[in-house]
N, C-alpha and C. Protein backbone atom coordinates (compact mmCIF):
# COMPACT_ATOMS: atom_id res chain seq x y z
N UNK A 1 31.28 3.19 14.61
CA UNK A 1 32.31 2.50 15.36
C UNK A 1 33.68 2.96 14.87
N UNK A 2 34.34 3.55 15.61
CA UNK A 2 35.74 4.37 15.44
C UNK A 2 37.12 2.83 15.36
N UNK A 3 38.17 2.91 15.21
CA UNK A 3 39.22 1.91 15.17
C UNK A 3 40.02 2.58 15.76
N UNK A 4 41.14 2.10 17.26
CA UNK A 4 42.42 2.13 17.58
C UNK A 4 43.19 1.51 17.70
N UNK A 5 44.30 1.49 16.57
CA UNK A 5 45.48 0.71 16.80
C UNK A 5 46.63 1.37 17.72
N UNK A 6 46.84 0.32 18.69
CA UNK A 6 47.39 0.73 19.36
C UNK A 6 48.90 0.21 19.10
N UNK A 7 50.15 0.30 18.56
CA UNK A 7 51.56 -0.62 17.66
C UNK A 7 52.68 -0.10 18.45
N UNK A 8 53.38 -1.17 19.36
CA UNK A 8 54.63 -0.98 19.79
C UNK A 8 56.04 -0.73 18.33
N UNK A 9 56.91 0.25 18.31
CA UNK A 9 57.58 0.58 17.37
C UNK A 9 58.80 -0.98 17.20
N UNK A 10 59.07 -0.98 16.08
CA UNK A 10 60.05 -1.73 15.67
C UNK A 10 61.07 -2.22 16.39
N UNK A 11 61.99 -2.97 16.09
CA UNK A 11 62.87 -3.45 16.93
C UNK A 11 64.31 -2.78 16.33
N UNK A 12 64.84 -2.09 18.16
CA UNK A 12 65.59 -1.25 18.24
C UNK A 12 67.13 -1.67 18.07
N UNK A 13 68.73 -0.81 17.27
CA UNK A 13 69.08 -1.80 17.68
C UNK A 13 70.14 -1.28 18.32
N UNK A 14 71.24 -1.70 18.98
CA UNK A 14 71.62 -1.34 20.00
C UNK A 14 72.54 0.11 20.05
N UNK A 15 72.43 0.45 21.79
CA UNK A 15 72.33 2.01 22.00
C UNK A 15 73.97 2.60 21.56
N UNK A 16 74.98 1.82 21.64
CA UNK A 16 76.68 2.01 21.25
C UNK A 16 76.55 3.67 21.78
N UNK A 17 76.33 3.81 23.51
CA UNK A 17 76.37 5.19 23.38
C UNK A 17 75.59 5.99 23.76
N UNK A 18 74.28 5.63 22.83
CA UNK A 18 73.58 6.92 22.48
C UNK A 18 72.74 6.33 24.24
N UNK A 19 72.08 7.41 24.19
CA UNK A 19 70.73 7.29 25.00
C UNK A 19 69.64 6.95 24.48
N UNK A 20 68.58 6.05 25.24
CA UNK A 20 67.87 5.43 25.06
C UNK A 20 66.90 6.11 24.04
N UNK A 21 66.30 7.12 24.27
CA UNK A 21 65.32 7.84 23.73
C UNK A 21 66.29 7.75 22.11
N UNK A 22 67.19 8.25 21.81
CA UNK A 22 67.77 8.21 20.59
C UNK A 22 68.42 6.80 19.89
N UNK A 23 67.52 5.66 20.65
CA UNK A 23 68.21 4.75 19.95
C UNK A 23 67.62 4.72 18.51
N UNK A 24 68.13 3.92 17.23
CA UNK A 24 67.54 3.85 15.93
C UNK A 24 66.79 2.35 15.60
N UNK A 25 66.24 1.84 14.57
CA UNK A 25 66.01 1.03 13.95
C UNK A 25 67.02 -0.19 13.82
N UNK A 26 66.68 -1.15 14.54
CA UNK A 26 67.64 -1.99 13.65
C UNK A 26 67.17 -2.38 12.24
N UNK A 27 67.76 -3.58 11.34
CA UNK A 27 67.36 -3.62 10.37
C UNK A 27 66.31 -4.70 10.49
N UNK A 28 66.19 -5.45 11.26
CA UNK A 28 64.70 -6.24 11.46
C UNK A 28 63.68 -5.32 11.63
N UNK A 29 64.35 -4.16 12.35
CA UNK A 29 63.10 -3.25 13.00
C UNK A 29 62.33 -2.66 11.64
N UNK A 30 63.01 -2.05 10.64
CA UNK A 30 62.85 -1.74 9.57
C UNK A 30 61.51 -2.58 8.94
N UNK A 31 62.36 -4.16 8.49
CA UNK A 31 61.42 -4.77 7.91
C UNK A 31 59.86 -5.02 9.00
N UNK A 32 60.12 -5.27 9.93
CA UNK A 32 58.84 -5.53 11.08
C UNK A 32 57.77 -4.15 10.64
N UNK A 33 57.94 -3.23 10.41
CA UNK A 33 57.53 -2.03 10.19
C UNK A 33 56.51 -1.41 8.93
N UNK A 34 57.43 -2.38 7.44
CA UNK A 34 57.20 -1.75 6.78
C UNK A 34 55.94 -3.18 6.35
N UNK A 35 55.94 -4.46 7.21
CA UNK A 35 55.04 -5.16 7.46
C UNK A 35 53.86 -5.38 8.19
N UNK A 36 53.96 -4.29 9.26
CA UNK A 36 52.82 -4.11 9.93
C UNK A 36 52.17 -2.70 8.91
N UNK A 37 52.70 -2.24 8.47
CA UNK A 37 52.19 -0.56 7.60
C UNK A 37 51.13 -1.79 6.00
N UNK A 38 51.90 -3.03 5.69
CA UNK A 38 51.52 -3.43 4.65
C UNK A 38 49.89 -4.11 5.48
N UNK A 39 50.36 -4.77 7.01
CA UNK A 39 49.05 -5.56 7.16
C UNK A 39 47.91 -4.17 7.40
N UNK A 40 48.19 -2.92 8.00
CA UNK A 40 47.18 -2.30 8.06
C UNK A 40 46.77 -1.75 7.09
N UNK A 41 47.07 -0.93 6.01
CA UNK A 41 46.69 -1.09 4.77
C UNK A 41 45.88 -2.59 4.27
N UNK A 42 46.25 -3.46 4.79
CA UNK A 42 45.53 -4.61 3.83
C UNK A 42 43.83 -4.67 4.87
N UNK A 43 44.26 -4.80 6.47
CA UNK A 43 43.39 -5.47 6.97
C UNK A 43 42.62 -3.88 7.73
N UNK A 44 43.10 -2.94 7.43
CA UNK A 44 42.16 -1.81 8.38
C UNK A 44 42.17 -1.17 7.29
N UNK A 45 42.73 -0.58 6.98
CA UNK A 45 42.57 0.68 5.88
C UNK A 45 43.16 1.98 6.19
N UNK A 46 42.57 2.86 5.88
CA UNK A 46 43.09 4.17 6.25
C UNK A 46 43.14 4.82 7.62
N UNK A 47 44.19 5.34 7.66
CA UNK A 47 44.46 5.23 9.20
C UNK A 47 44.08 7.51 9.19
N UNK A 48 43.69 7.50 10.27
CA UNK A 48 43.28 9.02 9.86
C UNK A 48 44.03 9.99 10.37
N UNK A 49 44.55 9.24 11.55
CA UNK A 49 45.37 10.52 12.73
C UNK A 49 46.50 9.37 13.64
N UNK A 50 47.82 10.12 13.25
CA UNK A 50 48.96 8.91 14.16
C UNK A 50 48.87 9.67 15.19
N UNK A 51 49.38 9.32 16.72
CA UNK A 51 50.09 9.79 17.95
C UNK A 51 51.18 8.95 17.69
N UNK A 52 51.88 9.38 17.62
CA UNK A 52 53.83 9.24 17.88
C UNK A 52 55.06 9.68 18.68
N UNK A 53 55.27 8.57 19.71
CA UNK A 53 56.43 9.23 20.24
C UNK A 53 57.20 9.88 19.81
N UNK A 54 58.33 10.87 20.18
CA UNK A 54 59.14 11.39 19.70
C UNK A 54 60.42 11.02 19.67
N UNK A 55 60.35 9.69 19.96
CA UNK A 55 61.82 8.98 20.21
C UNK A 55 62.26 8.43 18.38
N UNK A 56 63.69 8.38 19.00
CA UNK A 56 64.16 8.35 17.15
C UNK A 56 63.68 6.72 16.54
N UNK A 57 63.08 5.57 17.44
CA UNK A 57 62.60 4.37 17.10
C UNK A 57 61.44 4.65 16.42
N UNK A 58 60.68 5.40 17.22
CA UNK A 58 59.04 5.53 17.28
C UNK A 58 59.03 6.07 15.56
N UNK A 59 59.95 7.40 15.38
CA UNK A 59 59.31 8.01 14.17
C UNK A 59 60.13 7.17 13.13
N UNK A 60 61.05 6.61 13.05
CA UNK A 60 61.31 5.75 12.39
C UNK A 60 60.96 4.36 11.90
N UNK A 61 59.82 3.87 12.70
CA UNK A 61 59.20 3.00 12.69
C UNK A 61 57.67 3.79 11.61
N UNK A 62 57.55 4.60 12.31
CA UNK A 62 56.10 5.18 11.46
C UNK A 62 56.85 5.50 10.12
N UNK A 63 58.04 5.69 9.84
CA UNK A 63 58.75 6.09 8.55
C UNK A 63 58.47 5.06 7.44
N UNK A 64 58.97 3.62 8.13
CA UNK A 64 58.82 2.42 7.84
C UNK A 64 57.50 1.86 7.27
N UNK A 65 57.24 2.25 7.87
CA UNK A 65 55.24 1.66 7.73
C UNK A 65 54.77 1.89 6.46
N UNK A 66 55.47 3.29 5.85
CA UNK A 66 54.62 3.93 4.74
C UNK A 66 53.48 4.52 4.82
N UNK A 67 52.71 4.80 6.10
CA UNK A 67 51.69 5.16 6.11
C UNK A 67 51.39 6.54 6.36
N UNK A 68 50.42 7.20 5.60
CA UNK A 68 50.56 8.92 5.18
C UNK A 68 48.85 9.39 5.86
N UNK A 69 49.43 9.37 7.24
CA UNK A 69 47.98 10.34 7.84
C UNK A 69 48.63 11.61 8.82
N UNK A 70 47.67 12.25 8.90
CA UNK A 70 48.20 13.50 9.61
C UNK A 70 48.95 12.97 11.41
N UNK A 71 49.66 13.52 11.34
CA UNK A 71 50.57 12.74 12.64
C UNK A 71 51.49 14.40 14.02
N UNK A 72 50.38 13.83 14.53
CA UNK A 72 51.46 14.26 16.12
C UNK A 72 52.31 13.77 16.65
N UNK A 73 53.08 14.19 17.12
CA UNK A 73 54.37 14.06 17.31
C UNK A 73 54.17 14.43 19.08
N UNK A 74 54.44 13.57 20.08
CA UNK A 74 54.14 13.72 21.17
C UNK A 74 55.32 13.70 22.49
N UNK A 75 55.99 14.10 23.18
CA UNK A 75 57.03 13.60 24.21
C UNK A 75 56.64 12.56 24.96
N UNK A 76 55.05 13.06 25.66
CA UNK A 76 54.38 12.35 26.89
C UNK A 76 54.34 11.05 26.55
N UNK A 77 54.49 10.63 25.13
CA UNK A 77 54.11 9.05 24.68
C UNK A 77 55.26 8.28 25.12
N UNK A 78 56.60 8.60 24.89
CA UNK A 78 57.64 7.98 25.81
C UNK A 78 57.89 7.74 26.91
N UNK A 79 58.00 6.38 27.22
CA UNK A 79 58.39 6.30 28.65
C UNK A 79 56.55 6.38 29.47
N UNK A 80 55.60 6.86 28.65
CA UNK A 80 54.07 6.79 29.36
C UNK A 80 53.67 5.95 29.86
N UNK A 81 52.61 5.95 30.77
CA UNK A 81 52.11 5.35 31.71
C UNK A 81 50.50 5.31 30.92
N UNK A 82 49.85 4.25 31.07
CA UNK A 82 48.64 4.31 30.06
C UNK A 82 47.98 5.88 30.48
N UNK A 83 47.79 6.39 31.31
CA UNK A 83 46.37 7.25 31.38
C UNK A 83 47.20 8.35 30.71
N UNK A 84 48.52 8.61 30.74
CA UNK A 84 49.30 9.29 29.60
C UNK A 84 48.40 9.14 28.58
N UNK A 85 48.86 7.90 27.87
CA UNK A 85 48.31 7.63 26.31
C UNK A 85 47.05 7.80 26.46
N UNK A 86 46.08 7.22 27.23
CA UNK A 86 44.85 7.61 27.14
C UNK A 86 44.70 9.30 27.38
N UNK A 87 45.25 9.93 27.80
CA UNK A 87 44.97 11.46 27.63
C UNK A 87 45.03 11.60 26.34
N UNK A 88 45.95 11.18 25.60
CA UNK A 88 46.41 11.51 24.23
C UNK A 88 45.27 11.04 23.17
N UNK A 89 45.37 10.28 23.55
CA UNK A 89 44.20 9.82 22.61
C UNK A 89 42.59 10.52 22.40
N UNK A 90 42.09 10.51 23.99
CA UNK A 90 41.17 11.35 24.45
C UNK A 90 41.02 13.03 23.56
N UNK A 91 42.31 13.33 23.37
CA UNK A 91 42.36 14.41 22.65
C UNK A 91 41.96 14.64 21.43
N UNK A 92 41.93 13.30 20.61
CA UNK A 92 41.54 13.29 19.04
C UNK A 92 40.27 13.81 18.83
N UNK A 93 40.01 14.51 18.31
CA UNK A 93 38.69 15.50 17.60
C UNK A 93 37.94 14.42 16.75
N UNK A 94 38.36 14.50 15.51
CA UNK A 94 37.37 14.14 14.30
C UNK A 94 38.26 13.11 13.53
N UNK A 95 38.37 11.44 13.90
CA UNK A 95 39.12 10.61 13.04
C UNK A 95 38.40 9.36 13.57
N UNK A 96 38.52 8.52 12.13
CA UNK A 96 37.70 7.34 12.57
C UNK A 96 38.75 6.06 12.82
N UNK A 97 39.49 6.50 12.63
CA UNK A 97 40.62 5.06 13.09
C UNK A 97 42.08 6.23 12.98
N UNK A 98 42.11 5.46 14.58
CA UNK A 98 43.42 6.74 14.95
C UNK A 98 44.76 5.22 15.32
N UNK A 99 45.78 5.96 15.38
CA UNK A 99 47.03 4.65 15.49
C UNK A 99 47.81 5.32 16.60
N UNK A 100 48.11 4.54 17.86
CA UNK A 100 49.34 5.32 18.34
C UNK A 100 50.02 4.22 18.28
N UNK A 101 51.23 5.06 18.36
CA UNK A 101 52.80 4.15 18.33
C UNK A 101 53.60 4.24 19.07
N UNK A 102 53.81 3.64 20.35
CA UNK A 102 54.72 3.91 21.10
C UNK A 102 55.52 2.95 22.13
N UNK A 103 55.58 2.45 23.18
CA UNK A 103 56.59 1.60 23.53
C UNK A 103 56.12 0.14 24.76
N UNK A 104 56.44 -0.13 25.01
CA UNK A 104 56.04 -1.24 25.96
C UNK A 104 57.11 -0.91 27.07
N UNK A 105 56.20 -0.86 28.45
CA UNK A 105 55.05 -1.68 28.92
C UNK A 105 53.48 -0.51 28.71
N UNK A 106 53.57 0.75 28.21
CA UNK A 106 52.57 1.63 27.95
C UNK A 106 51.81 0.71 27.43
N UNK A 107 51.80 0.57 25.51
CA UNK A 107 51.25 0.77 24.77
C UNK A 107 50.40 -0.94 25.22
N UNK A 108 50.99 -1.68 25.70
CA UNK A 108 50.17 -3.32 25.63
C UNK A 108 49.40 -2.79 27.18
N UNK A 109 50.02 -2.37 27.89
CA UNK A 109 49.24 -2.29 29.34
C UNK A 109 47.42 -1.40 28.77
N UNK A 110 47.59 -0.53 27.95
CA UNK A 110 46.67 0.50 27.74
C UNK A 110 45.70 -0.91 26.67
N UNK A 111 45.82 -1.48 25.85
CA UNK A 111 45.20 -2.43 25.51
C UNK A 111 44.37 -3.24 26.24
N UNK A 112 45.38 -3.85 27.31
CA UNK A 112 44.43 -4.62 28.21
C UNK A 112 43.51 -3.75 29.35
N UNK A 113 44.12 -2.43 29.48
CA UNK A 113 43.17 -2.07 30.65
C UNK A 113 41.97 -1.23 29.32
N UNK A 114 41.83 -1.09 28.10
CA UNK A 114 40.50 -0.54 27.44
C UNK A 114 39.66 -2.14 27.08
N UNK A 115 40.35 -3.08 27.25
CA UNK A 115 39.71 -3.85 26.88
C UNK A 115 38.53 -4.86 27.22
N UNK A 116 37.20 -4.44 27.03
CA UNK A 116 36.22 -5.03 27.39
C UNK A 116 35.90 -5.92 27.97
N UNK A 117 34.91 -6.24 28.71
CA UNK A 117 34.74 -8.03 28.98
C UNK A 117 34.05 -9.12 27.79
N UNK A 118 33.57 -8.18 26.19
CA UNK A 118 33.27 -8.76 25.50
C UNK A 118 34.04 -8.50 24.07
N UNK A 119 35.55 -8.72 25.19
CA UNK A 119 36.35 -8.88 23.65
C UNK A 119 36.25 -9.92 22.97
N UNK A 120 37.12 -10.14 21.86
CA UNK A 120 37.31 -11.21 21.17
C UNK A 120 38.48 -12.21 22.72
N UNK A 121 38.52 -13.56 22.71
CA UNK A 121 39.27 -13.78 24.44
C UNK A 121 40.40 -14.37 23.03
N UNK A 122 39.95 -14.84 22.03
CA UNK A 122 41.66 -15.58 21.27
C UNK A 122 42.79 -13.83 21.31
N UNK A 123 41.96 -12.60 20.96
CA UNK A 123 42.98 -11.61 21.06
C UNK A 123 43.93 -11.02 22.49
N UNK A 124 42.80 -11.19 23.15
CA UNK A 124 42.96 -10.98 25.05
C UNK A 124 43.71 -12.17 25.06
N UNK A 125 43.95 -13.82 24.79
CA UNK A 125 44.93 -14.28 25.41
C UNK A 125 46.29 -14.13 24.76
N UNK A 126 46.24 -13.68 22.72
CA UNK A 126 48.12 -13.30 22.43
C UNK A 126 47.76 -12.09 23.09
N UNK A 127 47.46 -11.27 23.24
CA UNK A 127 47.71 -10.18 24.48
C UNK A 127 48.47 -10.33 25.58
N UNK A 128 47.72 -11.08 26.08
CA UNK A 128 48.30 -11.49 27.14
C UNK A 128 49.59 -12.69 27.41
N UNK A 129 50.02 -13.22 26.09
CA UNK A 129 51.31 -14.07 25.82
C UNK A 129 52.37 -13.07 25.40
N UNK A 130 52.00 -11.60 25.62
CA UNK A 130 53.49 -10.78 25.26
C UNK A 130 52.79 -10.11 24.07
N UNK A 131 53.65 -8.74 24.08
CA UNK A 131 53.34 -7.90 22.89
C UNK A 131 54.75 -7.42 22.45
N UNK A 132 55.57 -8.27 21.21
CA UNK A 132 56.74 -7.98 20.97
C UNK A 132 57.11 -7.02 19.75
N UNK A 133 57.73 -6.54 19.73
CA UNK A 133 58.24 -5.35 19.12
C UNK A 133 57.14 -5.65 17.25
N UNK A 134 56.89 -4.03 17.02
CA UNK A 134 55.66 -4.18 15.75
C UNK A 134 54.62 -4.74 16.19
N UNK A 135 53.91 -5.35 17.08
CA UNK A 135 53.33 -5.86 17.43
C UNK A 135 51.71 -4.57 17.72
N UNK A 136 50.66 -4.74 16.48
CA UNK A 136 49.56 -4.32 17.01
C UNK A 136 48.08 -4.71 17.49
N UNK A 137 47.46 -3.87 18.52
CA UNK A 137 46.28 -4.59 19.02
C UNK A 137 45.40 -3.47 18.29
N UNK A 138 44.37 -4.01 17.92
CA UNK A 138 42.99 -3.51 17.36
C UNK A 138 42.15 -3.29 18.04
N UNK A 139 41.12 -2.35 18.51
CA UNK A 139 40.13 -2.08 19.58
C UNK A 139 39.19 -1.41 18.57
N UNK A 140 37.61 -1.77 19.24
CA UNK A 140 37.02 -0.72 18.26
C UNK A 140 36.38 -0.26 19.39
N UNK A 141 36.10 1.25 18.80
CA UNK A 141 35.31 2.36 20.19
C UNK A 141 34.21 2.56 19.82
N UNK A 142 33.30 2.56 20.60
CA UNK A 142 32.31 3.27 20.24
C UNK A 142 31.74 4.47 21.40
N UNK A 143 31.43 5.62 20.36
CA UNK A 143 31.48 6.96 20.92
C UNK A 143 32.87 7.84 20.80
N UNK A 144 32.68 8.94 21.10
CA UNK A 144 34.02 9.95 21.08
C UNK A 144 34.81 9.70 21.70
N UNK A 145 36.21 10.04 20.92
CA UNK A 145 37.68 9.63 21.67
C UNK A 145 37.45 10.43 23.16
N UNK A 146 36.86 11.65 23.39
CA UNK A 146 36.75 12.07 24.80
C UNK A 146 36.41 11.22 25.38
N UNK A 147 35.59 9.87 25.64
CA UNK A 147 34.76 9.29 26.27
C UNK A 147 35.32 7.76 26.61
N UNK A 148 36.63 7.89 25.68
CA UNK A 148 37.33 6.29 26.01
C UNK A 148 37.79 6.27 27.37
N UNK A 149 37.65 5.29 28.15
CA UNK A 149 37.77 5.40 29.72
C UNK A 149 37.76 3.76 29.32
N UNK A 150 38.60 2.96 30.56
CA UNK A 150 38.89 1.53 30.79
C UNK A 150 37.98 0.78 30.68
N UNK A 151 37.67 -0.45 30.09
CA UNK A 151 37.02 -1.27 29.97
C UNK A 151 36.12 -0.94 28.63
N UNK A 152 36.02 0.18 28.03
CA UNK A 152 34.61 0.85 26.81
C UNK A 152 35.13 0.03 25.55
N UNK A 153 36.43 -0.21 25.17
CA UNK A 153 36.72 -0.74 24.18
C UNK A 153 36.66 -2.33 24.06
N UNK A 154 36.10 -2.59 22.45
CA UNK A 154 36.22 -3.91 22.19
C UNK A 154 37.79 -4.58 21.59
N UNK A 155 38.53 -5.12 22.24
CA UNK A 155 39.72 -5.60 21.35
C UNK A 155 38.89 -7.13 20.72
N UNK A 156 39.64 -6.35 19.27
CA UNK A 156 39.03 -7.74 18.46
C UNK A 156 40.16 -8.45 17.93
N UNK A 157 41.59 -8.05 18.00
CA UNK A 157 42.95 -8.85 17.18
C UNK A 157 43.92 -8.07 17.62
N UNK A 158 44.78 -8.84 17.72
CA UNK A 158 46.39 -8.97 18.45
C UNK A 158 47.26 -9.57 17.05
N UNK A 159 47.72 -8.71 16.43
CA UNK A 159 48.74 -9.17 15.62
C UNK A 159 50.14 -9.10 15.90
N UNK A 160 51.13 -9.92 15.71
CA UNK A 160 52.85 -10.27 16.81
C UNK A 160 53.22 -10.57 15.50
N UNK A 161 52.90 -11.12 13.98
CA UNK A 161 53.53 -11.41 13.14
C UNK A 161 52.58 -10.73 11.69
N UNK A 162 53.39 -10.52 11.06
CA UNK A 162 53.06 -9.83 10.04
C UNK A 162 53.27 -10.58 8.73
């Protein structure tokens, strides 16, 4: 049984300017970050392979986290539409718990549409009460990342606070 976390990036803080894609960290975003990096370390473990937007939130948020796995660096993850992310993902070769990180409404929409009819329903309903910034959902797969298609995954936890 493989693990995907799927983690909307930190909370951004405002653009003075810049364009969206280059907005930064605020300093909540920071701490939200380096608290979801502490709960997955505590409650998953080793994370094997990131997908990461390339927006200056996204990699700054994975900066935050502390967490040291081999990491792609992706455009398509910004601004994506789930079967985006699910391409991306689909792509992973050989990792047993992969993480992507990227933005809402993608990253929570792609949660609920992998998510089983025999999920955990307490995670499917904070799912479904909003997925706010740091905010990750847990799915477990079973079979090859080629083979993840809608509904195959079990979501078992929705974490919003760290």
């Amino acid at each position: 049984m493989s693990r995907l976390l799927l983690m909307r990036h930190g909370m951004a803080g405002f653009a003075n300017g810049l364009e969206d894609f280059e907005r930064p960290l605020a300093d909540a975003g920071r701490q939200e970050a380096a608290q979801a990096g502490d709960w997955i370390r505590e409650h998953v473990g080793d994370v094997d392979t990131v997908l990461c937007s390339t927006s200056t939130r996204t990699r700054e948020t994975l900066d935050a986290t502390g967490l040291l796995a081999p990491t792609r660096f992706l455009d398509e993850i910004y601004e994506a539409e789930t079967g985006d992310l699910l391409e991306a993902i689909r792509s992973v070769d050989d990792a047993e718990t992969v993480l992507l990180l990227g933005h809402a409404p993608g990253t929570p929409d792609l949660a609920t549409g992998l998510a089983s009819d025999d999920s955990d329903q307490d995670a499917v309903d904070r799912l479904n009460t909003g997925f706010p910034t740091a905010a990750i959902a847990v799915l477990e797969v079973d079979g090859p990342w080629s083979d993840l298609a809608e509904g195959t995954a079990r979501l078992i936890d929705v974490i919003t606070s760290h």
